[in-house]
C-alpha atoms as a PDB file:
ATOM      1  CA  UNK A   1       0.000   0.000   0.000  1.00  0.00           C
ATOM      2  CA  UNK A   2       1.558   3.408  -0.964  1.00  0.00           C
ATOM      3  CA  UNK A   3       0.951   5.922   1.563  1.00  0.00           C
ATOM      4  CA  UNK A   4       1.423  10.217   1.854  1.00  0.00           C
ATOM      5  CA  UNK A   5       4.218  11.420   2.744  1.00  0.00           C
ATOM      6  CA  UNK A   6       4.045  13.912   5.923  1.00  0.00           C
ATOM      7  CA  UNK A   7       6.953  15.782   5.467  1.00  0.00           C
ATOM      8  CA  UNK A   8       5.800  15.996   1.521  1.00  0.00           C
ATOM      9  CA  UNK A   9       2.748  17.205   2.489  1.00  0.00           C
ATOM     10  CA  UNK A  10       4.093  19.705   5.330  1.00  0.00           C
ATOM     11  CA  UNK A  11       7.117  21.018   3.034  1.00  0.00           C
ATOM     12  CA  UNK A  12       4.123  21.744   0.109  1.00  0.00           C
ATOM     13  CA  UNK A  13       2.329  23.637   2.858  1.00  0.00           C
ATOM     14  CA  UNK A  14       5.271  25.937   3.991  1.00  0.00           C
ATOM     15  CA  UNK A  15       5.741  26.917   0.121  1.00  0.00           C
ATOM     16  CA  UNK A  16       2.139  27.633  -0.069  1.00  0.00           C
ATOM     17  CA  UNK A  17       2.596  30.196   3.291  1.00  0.00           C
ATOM     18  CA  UNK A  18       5.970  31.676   1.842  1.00  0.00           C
ATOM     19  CA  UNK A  19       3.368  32.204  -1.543  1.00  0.00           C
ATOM     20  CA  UNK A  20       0.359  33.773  -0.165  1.00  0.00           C
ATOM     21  CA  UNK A  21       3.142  35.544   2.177  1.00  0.00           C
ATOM     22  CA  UNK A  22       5.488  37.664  -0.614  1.00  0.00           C
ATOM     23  CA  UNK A  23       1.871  37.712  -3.360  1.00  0.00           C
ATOM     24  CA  UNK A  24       0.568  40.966  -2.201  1.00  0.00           C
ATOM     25  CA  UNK A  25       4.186  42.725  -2.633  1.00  0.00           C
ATOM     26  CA  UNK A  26       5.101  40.632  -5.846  1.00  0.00           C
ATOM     27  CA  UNK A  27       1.472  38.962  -7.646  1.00  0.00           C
ATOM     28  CA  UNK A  28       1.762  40.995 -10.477  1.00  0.00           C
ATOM     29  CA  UNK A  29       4.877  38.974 -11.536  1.00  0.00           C
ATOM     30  CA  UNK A  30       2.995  35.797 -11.910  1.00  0.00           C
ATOM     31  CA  UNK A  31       0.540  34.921 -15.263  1.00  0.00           C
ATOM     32  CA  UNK A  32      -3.273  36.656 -14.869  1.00  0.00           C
ATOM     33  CA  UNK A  33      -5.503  33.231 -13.533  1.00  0.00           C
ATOM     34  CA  UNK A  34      -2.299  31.223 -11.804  1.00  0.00           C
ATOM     35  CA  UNK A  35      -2.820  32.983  -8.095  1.00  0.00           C
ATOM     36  CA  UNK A  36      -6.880  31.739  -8.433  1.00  0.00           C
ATOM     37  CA  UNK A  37      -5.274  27.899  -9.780  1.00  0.00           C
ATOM     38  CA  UNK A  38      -3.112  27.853  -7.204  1.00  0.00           C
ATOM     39  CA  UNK A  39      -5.076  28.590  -4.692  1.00  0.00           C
ATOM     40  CA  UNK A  40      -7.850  26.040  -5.697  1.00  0.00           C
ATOM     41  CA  UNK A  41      -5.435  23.403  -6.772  1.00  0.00           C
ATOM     42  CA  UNK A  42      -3.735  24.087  -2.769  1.00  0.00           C
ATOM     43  CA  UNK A  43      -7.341  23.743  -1.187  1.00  0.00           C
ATOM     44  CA  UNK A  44      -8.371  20.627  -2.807  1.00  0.00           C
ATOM     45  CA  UNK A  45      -4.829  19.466  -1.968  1.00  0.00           C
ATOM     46  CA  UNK A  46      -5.231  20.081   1.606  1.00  0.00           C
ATOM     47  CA  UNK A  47      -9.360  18.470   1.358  1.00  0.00           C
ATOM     48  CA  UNK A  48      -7.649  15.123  -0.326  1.00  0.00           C
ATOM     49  CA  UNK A  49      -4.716  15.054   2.170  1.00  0.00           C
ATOM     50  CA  UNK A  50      -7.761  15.382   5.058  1.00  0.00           C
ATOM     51  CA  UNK A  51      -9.894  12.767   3.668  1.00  0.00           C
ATOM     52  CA  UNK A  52      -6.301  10.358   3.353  1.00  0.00           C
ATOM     53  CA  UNK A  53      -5.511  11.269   7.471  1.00  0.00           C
ATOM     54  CA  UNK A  54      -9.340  10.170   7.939  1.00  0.00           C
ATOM     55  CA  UNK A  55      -9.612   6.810   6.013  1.00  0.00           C
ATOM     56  CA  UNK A  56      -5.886   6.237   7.890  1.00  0.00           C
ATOM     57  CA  UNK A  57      -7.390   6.710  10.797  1.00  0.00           C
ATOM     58  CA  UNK A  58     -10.543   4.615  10.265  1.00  0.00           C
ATOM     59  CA  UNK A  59      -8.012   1.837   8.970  1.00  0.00           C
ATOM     60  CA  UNK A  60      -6.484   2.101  12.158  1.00  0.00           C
ATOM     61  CA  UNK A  61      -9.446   1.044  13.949  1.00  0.00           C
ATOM     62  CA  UNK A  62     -10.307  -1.393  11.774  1.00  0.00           C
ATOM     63  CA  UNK A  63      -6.958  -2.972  12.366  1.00  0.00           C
ATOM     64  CA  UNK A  64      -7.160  -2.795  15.912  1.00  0.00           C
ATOM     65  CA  UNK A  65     -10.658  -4.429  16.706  1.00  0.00           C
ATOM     66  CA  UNK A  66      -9.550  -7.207  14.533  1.00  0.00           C
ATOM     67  CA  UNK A  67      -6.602  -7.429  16.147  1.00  0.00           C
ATOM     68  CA  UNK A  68      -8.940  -7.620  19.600  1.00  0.00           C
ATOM     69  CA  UNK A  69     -11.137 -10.187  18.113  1.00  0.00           C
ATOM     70  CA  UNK A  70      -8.662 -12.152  16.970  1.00  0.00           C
ATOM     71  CA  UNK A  71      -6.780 -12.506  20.320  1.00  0.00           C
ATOM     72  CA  UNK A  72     -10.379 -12.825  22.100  1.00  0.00           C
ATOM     73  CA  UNK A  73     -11.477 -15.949  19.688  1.00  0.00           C
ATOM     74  CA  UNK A  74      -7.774 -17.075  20.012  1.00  0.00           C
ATOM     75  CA  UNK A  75      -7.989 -17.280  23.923  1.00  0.00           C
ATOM     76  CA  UNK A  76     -11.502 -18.451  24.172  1.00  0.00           C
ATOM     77  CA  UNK A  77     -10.814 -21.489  20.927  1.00  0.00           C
ATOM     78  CA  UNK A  78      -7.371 -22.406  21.323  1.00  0.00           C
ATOM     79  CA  UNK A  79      -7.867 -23.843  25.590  1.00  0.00           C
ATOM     80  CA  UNK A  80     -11.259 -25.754  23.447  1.00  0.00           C
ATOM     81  CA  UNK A  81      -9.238 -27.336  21.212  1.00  0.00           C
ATOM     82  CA  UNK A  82      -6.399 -28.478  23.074  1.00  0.00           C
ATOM     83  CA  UNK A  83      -8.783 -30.315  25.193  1.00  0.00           C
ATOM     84  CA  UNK A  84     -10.475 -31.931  22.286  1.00  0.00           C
ATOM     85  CA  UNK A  85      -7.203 -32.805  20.140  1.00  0.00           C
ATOM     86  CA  UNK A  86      -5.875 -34.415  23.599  1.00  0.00           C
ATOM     87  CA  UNK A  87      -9.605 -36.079  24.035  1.00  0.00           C
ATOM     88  CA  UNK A  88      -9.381 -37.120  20.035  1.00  0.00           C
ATOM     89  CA  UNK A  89      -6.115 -38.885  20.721  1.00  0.00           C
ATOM     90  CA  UNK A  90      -6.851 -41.083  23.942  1.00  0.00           C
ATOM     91  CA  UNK A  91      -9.614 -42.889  21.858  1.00  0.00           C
END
């Protein structure tokens, strides 16, 4: 499973600060419509990288109740079976 890259993430942030930071002085050095791209293209960015921390997070759970029902079937099965494979083999 490929997976997002924090530091990506935070470093694309910090370039979008240090942007909206030096536009006001220095905007009208950039193409007419690029500002209004980047800014959407930076927002949906941020929604997407939200929605990724979200399902991780959810996958997370999901990870750990198996892991919980696995080790409660395990403990409740495993004592069951022993007694039945030892019961199986004195007949």
């Amino acid at each position: 499973m490929q997976s997002i890259k924090s530091t990506k993430h935070q470093d694309l942030l910090k370039a979008l600060e240090k942007f909206e930071a030096l536009f006001p002085g220095f905007g009208n050095n950039i193409p007419e419509g690029r500002e209004v791209y980047i800014r959407d293209k930076a927002a949906e960015l941020k929604c997407e990288y939200d929605y990724y921390q979200n399902l991780l997070k959810a996958l997370e759970n999901c990870i750990n109740s198996y892991e919980n029902k696995h080790e409660s079937l395990r403990k409740v099965m495993y004592p069951c079976l022993r007694r039945m494979n030892t019961k199986s083999k004195k007949r």
